[in-house]
N, C-alpha and C. Protein backbone atom coordinates (compact mmCIF):
# COMPACT_ATOMS: atom_id res chain seq x y z
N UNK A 1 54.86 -3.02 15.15
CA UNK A 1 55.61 -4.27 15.20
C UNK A 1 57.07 -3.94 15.48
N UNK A 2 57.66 -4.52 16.28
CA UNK A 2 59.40 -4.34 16.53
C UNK A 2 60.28 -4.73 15.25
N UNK A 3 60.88 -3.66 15.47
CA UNK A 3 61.57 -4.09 14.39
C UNK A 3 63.43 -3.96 14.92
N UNK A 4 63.91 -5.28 14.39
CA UNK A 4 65.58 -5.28 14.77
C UNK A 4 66.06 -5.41 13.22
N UNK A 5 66.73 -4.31 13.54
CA UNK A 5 67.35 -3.96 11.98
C UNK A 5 68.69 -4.45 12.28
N UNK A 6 68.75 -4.96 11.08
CA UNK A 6 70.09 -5.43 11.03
C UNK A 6 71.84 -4.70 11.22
N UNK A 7 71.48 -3.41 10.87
CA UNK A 7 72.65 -2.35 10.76
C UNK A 7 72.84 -1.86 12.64
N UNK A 8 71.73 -2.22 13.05
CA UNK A 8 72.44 -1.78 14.43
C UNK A 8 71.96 -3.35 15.70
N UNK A 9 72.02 -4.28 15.01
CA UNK A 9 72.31 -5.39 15.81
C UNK A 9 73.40 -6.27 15.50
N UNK A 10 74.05 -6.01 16.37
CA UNK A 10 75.90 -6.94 16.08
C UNK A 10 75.63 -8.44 17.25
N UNK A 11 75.71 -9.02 16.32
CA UNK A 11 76.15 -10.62 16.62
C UNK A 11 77.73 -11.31 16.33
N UNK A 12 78.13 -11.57 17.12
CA UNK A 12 79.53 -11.88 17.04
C UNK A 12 79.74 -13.41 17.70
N UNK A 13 80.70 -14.40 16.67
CA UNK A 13 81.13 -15.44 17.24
C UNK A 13 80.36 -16.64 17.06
N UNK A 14 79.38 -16.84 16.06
CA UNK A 14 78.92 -17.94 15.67
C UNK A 14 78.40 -18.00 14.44
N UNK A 15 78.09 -18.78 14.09
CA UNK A 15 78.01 -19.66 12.39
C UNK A 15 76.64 -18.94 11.80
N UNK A 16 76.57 -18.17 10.83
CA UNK A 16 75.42 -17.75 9.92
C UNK A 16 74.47 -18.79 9.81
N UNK A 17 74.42 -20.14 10.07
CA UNK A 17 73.50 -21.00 9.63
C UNK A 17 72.73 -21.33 10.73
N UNK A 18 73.19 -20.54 11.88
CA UNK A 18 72.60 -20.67 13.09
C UNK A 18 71.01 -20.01 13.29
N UNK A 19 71.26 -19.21 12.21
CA UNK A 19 69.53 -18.42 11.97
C UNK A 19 69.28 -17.77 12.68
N UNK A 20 70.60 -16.90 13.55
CA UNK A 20 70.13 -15.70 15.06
C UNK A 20 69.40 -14.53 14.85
N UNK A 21 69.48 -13.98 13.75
CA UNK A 21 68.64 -12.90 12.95
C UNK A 21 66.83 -12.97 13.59
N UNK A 22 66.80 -14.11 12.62
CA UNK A 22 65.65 -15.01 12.12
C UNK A 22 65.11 -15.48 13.66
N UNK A 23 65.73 -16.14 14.33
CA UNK A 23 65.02 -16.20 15.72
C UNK A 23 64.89 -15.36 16.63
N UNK A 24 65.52 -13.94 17.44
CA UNK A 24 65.30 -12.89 17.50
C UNK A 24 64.31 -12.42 17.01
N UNK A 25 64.20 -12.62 15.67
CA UNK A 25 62.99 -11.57 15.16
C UNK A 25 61.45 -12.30 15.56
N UNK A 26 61.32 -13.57 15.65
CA UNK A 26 60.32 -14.69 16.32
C UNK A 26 60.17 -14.37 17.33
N UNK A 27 61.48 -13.87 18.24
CA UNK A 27 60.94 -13.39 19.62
C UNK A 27 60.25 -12.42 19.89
N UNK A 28 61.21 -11.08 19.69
CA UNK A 28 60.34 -10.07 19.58
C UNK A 28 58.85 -10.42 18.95
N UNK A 29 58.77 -10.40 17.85
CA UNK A 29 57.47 -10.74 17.97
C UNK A 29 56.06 -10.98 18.52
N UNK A 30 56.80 -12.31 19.19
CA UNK A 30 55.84 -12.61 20.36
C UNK A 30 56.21 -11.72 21.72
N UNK A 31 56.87 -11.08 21.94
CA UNK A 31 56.96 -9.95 22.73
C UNK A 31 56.26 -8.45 22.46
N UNK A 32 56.12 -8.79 21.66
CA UNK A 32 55.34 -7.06 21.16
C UNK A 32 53.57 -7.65 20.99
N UNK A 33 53.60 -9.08 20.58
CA UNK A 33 52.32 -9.07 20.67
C UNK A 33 51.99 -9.08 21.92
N UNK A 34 52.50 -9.41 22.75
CA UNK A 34 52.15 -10.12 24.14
C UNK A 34 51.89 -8.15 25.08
N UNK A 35 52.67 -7.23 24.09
CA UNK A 35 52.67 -6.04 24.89
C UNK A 35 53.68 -5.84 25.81
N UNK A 36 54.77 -6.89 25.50
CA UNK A 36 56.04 -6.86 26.68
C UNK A 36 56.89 -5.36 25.99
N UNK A 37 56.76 -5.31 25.05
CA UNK A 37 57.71 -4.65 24.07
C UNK A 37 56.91 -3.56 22.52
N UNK A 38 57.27 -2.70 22.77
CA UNK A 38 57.06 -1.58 21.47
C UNK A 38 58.10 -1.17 21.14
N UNK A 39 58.08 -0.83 19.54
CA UNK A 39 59.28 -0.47 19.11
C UNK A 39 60.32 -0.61 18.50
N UNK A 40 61.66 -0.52 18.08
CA UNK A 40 62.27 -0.61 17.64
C UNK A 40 63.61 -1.26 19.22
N UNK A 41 63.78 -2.71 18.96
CA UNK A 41 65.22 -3.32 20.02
C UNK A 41 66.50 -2.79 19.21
N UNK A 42 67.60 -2.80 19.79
CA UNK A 42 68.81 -2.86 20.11
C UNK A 42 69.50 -3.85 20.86
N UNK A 43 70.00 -4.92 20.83
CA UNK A 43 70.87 -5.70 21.41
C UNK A 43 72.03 -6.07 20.82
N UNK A 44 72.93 -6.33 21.77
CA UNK A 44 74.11 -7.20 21.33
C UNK A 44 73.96 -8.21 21.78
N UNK A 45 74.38 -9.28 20.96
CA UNK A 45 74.54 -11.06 20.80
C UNK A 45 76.15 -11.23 20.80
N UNK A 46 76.33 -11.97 21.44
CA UNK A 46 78.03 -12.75 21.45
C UNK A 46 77.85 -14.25 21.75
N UNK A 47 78.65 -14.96 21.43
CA UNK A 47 78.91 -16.32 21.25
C UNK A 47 80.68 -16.35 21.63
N UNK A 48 80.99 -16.86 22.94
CA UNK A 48 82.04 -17.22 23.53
C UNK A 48 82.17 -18.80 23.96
N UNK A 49 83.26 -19.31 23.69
CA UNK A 49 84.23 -20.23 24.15
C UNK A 49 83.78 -20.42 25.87
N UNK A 50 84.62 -21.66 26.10
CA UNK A 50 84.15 -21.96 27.63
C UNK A 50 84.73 -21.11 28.77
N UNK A 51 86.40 -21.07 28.10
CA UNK A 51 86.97 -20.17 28.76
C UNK A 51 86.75 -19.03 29.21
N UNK A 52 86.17 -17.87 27.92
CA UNK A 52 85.57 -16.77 28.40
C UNK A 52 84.12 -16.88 28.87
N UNK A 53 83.52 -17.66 28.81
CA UNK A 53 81.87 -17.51 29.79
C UNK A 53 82.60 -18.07 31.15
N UNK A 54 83.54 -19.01 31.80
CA UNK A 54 83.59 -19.09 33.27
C UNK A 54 84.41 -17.66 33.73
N UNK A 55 85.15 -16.86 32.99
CA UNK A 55 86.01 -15.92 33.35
C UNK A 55 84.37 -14.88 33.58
N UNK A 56 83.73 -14.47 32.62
CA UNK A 56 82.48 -14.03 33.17
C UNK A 56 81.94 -14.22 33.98
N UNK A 57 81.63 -15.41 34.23
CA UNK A 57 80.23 -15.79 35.65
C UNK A 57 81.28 -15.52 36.59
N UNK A 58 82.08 -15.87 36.70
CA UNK A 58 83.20 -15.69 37.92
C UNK A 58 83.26 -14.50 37.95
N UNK A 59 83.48 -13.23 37.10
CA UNK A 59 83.52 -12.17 37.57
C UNK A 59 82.37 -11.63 37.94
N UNK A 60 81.22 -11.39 36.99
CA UNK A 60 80.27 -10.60 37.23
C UNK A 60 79.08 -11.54 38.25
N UNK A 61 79.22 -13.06 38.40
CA UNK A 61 77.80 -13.07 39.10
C UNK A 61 78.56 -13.96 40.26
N UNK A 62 80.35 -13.91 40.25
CA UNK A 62 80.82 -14.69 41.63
C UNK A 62 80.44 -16.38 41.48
N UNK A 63 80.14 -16.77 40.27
CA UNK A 63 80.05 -18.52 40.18
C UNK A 63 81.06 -19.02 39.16
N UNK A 64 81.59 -19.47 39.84
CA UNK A 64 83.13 -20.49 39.23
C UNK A 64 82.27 -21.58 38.22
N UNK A 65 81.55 -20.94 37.04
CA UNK A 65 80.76 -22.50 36.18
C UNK A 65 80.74 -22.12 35.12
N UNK A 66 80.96 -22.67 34.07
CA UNK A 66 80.43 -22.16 32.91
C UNK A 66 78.89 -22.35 33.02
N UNK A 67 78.23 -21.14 32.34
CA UNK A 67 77.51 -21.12 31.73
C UNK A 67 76.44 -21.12 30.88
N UNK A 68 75.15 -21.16 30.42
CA UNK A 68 75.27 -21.02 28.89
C UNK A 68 75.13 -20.02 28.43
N UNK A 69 74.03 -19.11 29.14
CA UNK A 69 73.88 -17.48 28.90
C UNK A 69 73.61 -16.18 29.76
N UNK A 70 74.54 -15.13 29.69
CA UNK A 70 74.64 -14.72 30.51
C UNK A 70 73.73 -13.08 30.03
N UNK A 71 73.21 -12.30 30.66
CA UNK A 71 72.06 -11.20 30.15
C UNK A 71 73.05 -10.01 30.82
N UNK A 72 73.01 -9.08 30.10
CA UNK A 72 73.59 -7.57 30.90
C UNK A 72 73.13 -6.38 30.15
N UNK A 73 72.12 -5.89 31.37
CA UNK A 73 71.09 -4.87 30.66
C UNK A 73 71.74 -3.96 30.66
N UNK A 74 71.11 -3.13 30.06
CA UNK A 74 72.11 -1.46 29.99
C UNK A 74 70.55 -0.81 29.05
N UNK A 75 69.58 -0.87 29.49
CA UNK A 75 68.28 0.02 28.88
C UNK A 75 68.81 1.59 28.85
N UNK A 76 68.75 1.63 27.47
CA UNK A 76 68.79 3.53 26.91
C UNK A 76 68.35 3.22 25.94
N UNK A 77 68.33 4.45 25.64
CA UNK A 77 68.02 4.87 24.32
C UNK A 77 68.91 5.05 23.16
N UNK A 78 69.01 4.22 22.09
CA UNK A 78 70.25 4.27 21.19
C UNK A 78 69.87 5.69 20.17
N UNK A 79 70.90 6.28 19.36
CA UNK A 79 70.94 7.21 18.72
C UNK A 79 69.48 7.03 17.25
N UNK A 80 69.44 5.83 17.49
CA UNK A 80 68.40 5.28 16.13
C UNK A 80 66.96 5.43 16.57
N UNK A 81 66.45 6.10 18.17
CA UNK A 81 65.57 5.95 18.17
C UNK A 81 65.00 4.99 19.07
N UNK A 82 65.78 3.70 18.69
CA UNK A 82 65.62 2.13 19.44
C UNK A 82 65.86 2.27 20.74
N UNK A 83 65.22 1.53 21.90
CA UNK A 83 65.80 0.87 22.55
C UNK A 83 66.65 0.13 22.97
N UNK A 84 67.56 0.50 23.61
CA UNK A 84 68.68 -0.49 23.41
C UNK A 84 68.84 -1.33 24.87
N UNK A 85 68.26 -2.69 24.86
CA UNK A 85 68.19 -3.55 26.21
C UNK A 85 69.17 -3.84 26.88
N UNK A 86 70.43 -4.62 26.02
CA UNK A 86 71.60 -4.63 26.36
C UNK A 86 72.86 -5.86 25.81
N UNK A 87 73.14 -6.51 26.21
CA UNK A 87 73.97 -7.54 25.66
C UNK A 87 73.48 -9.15 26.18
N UNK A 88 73.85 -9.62 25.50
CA UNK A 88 73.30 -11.44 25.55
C UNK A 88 74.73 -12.09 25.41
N UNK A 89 75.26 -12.92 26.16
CA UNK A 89 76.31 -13.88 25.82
C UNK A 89 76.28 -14.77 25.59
N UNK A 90 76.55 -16.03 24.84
CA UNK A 90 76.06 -17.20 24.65
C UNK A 90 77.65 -17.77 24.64
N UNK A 91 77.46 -19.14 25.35
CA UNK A 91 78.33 -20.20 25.34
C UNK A 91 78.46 -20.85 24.00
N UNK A 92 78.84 -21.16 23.03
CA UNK A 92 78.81 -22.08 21.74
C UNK A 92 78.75 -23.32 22.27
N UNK A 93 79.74 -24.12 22.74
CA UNK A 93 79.82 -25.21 23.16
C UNK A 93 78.34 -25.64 23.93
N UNK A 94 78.52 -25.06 24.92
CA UNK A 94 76.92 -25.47 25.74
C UNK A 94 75.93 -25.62 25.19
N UNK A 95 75.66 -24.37 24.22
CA UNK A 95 74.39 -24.36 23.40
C UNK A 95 74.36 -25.70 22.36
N UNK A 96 75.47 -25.98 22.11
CA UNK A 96 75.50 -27.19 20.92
C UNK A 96 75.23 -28.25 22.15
N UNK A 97 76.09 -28.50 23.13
CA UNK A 97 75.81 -29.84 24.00
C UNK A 97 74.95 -29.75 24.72
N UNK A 98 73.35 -28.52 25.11
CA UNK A 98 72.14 -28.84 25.70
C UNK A 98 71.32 -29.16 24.71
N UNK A 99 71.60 -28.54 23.38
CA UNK A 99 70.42 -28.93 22.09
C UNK A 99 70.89 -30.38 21.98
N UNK A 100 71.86 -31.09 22.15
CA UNK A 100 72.01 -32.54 22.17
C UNK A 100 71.13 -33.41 22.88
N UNK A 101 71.34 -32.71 24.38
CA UNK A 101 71.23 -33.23 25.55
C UNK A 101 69.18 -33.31 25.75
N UNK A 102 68.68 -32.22 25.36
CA UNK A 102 67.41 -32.28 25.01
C UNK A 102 66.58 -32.37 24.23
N UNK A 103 67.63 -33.23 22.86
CA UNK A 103 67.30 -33.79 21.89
C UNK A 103 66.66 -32.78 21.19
N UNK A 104 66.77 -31.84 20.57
CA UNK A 104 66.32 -30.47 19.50
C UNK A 104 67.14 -30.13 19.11
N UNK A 105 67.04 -28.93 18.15
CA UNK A 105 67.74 -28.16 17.03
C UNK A 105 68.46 -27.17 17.92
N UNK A 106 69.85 -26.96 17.44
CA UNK A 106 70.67 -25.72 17.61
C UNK A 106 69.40 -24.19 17.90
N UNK A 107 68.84 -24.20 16.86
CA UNK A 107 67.62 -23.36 16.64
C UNK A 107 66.90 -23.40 17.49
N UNK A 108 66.09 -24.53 17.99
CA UNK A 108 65.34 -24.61 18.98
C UNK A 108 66.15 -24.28 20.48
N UNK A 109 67.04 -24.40 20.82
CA UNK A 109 67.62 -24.25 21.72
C UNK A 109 67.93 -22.46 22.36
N UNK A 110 68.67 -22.53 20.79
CA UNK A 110 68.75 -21.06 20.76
C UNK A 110 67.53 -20.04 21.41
N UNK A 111 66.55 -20.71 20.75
CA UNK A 111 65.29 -19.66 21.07
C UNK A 111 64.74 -19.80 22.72
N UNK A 112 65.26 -20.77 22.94
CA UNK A 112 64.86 -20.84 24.67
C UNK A 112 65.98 -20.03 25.44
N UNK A 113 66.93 -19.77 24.85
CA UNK A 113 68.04 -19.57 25.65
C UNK A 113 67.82 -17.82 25.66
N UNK A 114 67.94 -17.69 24.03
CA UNK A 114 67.76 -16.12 24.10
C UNK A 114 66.22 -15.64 24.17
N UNK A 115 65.23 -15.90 24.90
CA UNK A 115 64.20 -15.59 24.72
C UNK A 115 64.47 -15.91 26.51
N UNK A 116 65.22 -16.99 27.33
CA UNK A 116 65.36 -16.66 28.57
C UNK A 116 65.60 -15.05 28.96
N UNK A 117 66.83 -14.94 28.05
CA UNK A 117 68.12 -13.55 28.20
C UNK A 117 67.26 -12.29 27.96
N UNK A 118 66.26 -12.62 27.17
CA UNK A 118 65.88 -11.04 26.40
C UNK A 118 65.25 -11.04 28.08
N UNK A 119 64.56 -11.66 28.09
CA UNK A 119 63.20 -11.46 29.46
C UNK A 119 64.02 -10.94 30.76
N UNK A 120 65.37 -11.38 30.74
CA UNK A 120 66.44 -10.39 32.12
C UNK A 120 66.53 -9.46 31.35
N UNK A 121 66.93 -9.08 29.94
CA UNK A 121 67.15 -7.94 29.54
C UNK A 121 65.71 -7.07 29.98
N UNK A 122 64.61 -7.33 29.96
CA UNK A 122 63.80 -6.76 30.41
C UNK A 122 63.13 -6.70 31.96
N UNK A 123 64.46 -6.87 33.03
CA UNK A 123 63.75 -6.86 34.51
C UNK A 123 63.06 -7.87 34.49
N UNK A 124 63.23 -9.22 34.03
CA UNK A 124 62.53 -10.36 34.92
C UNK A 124 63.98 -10.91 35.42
N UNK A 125 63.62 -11.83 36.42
CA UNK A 125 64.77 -12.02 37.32
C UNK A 125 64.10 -13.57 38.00
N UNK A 126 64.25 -14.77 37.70
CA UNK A 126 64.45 -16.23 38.46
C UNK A 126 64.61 -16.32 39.46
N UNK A 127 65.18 -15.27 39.92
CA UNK A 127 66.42 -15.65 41.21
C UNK A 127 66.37 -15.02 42.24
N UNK A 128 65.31 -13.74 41.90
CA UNK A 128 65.32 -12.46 43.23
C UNK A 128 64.40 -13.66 44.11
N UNK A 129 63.06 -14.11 43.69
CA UNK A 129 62.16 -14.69 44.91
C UNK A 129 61.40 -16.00 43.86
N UNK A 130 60.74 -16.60 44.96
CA UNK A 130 60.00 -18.13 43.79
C UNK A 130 58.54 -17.00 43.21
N UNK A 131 57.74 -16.08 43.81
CA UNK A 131 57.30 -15.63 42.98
C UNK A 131 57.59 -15.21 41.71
N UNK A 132 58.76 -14.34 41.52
CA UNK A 132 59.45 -13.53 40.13
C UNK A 132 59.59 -15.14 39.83
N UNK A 133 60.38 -16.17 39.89
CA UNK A 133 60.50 -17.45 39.22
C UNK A 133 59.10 -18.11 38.59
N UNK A 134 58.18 -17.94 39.27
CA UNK A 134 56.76 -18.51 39.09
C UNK A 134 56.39 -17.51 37.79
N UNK A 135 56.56 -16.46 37.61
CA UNK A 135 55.90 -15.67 37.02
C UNK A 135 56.68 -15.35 35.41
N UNK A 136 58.10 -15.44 35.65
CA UNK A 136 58.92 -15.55 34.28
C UNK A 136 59.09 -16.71 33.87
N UNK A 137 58.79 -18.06 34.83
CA UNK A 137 58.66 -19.44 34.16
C UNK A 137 57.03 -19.50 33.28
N UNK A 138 56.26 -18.82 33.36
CA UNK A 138 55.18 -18.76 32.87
C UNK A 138 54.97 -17.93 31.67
N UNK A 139 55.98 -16.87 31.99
CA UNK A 139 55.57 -15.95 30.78
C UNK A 139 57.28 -16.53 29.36
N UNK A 140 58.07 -17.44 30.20
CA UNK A 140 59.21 -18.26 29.02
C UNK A 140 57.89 -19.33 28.35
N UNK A 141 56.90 -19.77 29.07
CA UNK A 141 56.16 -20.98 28.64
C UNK A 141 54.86 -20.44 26.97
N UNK A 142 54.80 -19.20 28.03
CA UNK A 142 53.78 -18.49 26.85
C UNK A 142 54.58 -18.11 25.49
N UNK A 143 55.69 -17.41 25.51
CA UNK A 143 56.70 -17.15 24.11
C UNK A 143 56.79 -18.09 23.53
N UNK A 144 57.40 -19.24 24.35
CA UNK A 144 57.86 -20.61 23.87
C UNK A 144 57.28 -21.33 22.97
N UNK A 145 56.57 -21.84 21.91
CA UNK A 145 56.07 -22.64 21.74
C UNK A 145 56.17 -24.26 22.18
N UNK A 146 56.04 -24.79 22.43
CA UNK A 146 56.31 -26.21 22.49
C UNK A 146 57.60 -26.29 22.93
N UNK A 147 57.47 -25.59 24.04
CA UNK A 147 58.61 -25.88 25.01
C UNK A 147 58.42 -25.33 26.17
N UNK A 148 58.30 -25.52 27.43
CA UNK A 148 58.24 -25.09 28.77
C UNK A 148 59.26 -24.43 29.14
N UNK A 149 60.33 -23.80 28.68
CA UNK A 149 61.27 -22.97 28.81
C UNK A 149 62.34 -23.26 29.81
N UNK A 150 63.41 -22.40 29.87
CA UNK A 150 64.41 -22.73 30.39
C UNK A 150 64.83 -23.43 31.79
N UNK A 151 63.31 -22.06 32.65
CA UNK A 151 63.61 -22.31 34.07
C UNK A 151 62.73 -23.46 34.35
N UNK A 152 61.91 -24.13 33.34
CA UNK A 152 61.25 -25.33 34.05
C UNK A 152 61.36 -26.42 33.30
N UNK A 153 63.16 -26.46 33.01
CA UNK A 153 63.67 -27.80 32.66
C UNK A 153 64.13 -28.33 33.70
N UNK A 154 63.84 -29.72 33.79
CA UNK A 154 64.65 -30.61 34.18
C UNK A 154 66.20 -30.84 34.50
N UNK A 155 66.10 -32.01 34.52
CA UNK A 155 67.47 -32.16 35.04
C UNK A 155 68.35 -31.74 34.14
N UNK A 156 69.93 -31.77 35.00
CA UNK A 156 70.79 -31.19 33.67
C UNK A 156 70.51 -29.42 33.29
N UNK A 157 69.89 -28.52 34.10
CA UNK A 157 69.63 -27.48 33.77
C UNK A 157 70.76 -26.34 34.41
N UNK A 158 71.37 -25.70 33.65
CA UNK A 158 72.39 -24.67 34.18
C UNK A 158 71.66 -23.24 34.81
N UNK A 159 71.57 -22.94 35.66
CA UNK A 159 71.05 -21.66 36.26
C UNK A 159 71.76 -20.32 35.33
N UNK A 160 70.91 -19.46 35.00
CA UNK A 160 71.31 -18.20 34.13
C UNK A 160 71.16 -17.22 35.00
């Protein structure tokens, strides 16, 4: 079973009641059952302002937009043994005004968003061809529970 230990996963920039621990560990989960994943993860989580996610997309992916989450792999091997996938950024603002916007929990949101991010952290990619899109919109649908996932929302949907 994966295990994300707390001493070497740093989350920075949002509210303890947000339950990021706790949903992470739901993911993995269903990632290790599914056979996507063995082992022990490593990631970093951040939670930025609007300002710094458009200064991001603008630099690293060339789109003048905010946001909501942005994935940046860096797969090694951490000193613990773990895997270490790479970093996750999260918008605060966005994440609070799409869990509005699609009527669910901060929580619920969360888990679509970073359960999008982990799956780039792991070489899936939306965007290279509509196959890779066909095939990571299917496998966000299978993690997901009761939710069809990121890339096959509707309107109002921000490209990651």
């Amino acid at each position: 079973m994966p295990q994300l230990r707390k001493d070497i996963l740093e989350v920075s920039g949002c509210t303890a009641s947000w339950g990021v621990v706790k949903i992470l560990k739901k993911i993995l989960t269903r990632l290790h059952k599914e056979k996507i994943i063995a082992g022990k993860i490593v990631l970093s989580v951040s939670f930025v302002d609007t300002t710094l996610m458009l200064r991001l997309n603008t630099h690293y992916r060339k789109k003048r937009k905010v946001t909501d989450i942005l994935s940046f792999e860096q797969k090694s091997l951490s000193p613990q043994n773990a895997s270490f996938l790479g970093d996750l950024v999260l918008c605060t603002p966005v994440v609070k005004k799409q869990a509005k916007q699609f009527q669910h929990s901060i929580q619920k949101e969360l888990e679509i968003l970073l359960t999008h991010g982990i799956l780039h952290l792991l070489g899936y990619d939306h965007e290279r061809s509509d196959r890779a899109k066909t095939q990571m919109a299917r496998l966000e649908k299978k993690l997901l529970i009761n939710s069809s996932g990121l890339i096959n929302r509707s309107s109002g949907r921000q490209k990651t």
